[in-house]
C-alpha atoms as a PDB file:
ATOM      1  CA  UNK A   1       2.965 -17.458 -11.249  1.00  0.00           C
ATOM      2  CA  UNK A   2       0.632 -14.807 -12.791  1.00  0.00           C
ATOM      3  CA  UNK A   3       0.658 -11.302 -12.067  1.00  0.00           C
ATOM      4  CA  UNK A   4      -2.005  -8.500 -14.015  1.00  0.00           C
ATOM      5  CA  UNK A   5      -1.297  -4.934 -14.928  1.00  0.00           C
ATOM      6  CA  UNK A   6      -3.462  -2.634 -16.256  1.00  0.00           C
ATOM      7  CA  UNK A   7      -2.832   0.368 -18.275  1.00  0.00           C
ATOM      8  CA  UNK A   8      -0.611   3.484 -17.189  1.00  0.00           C
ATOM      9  CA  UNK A   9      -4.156   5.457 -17.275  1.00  0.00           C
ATOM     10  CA  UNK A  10      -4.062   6.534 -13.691  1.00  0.00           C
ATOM     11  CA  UNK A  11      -2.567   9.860 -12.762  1.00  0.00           C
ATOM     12  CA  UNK A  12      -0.695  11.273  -9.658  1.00  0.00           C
ATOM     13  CA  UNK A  13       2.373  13.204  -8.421  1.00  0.00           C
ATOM     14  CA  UNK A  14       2.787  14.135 -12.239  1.00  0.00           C
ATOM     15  CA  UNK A  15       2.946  10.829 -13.708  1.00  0.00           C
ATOM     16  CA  UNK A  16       0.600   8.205 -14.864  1.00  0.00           C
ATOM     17  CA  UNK A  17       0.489   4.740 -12.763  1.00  0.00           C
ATOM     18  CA  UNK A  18      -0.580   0.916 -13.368  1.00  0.00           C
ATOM     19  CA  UNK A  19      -1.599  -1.241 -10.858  1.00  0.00           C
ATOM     20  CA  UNK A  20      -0.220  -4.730 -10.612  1.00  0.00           C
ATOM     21  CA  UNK A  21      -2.260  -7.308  -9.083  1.00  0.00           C
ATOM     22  CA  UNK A  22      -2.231 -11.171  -8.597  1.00  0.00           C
ATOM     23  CA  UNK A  23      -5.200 -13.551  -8.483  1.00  0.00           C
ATOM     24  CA  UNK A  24      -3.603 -16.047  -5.955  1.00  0.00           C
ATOM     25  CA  UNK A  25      -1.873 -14.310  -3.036  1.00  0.00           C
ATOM     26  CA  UNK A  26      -0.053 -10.909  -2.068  1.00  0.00           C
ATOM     27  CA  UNK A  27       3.037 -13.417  -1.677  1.00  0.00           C
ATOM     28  CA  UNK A  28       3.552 -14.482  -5.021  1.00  0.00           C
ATOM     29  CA  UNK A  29       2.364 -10.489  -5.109  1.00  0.00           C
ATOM     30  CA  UNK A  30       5.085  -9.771  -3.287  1.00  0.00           C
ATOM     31  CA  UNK A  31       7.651 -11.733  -4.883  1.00  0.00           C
ATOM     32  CA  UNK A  32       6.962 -10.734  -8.632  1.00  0.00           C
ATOM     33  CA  UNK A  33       7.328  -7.093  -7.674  1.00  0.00           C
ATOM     34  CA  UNK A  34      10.672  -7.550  -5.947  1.00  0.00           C
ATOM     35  CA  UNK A  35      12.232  -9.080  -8.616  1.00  0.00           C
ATOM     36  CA  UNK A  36      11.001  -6.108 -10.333  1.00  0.00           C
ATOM     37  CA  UNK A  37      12.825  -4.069  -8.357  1.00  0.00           C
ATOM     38  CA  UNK A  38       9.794  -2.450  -7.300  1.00  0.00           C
ATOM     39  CA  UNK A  39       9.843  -0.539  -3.504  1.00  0.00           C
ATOM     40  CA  UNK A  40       8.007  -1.651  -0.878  1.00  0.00           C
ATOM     41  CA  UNK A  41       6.421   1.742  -0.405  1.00  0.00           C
ATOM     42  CA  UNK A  42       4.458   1.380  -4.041  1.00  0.00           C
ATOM     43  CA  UNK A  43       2.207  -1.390  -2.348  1.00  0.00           C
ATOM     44  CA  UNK A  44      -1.283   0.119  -1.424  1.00  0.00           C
ATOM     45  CA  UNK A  45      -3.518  -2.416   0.355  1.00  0.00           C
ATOM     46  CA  UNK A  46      -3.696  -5.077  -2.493  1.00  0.00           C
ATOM     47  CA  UNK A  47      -1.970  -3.876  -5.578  1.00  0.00           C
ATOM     48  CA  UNK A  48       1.199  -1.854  -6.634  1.00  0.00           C
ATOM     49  CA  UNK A  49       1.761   1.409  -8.006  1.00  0.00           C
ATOM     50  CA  UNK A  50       3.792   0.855 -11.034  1.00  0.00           C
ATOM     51  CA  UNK A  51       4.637   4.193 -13.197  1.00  0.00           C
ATOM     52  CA  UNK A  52       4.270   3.931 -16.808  1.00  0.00           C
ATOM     53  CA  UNK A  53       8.084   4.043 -17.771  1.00  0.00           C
ATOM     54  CA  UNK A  54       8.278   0.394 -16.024  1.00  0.00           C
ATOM     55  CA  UNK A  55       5.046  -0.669 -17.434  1.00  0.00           C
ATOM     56  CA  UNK A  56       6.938  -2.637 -20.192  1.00  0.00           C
ATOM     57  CA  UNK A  57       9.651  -3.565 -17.932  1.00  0.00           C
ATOM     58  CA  UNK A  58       6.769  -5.487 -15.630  1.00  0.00           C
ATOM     59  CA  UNK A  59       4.975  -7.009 -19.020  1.00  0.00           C
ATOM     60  CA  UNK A  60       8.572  -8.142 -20.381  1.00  0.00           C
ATOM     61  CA  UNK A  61       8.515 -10.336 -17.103  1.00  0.00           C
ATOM     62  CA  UNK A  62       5.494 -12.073 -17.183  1.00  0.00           C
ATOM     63  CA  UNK A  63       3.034  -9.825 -16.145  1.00  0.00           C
ATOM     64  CA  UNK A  64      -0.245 -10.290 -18.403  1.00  0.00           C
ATOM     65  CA  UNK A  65      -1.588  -7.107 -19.226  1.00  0.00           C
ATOM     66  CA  UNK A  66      -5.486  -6.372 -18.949  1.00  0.00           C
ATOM     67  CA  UNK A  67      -8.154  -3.368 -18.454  1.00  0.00           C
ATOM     68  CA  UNK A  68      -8.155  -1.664 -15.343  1.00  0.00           C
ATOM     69  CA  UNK A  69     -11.782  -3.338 -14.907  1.00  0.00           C
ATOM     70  CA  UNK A  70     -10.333  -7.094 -15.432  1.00  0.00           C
ATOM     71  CA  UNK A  71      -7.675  -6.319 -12.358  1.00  0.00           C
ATOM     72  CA  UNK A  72     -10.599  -5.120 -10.251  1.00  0.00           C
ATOM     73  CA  UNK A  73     -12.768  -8.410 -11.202  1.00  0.00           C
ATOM     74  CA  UNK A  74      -9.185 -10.286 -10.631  1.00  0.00           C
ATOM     75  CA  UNK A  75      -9.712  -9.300  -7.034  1.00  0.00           C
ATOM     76  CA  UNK A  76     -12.882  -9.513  -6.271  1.00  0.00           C
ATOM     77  CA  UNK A  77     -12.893 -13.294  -7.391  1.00  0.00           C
ATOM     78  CA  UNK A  78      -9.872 -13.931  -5.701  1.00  0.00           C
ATOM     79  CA  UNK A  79     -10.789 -12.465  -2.210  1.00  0.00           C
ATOM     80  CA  UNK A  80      -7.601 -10.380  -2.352  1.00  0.00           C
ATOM     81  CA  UNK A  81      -9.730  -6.889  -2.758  1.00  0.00           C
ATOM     82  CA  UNK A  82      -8.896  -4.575   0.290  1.00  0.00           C
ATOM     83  CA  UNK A  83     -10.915  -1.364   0.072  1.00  0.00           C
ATOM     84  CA  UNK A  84      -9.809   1.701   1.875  1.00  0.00           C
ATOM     85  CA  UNK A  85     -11.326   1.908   5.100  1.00  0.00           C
ATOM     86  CA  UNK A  86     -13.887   4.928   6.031  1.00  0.00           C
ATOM     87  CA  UNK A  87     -12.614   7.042   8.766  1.00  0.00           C
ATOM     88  CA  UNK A  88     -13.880   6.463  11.526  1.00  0.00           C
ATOM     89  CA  UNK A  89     -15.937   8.983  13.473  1.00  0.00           C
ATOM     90  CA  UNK A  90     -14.790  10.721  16.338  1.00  0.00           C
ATOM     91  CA  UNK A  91     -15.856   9.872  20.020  1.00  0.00           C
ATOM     92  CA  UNK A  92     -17.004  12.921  21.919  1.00  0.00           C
END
């Protein structure tokens, strides 16, 4: 099992935030994150929201830390990217 985080470099609600990733499925995803500890409610359509003060807790169990560019690539090759959808235009 190999999960990816990338740097606490991304801010929000007054904190900075990682992203954890995998290159093989949201499942083993899913699994590294809850034996985290991490909530449910930090997953955002293919990654997790992982604030910086558990940054080394997620590197101390396994994951392998990399640019925020690398996790984006990480997806893209692995067919796990989900962009945010466009709204959608209203009908009149």
């Amino acid at each position: 099992m190999t999960v990816y985080i990338d740097p606490p470099t991304w801010p929000g609600h007054g904190r900075m935030w990682s992203h954890l990733v995998s290159d093989v499925s949201y499942e083993e995803l899913h699994l590294f994150a809850h034996a985290l500890g991490v909530p449910p409610r930090a997953f955002e359509r293919d990654h997790y929201d992982i604030p910086s003060h558990r940054y080394p807790d997620a590197v101390r169990a396994g994951a392998v830390e990399v640019g925020s560019r690398e996790v984006v690539r990480l997806l893209h090759a692995s067919g796990l990217r989900r962009r945010k959808s466009r709204a959608q235009p209203r009908s009149s």
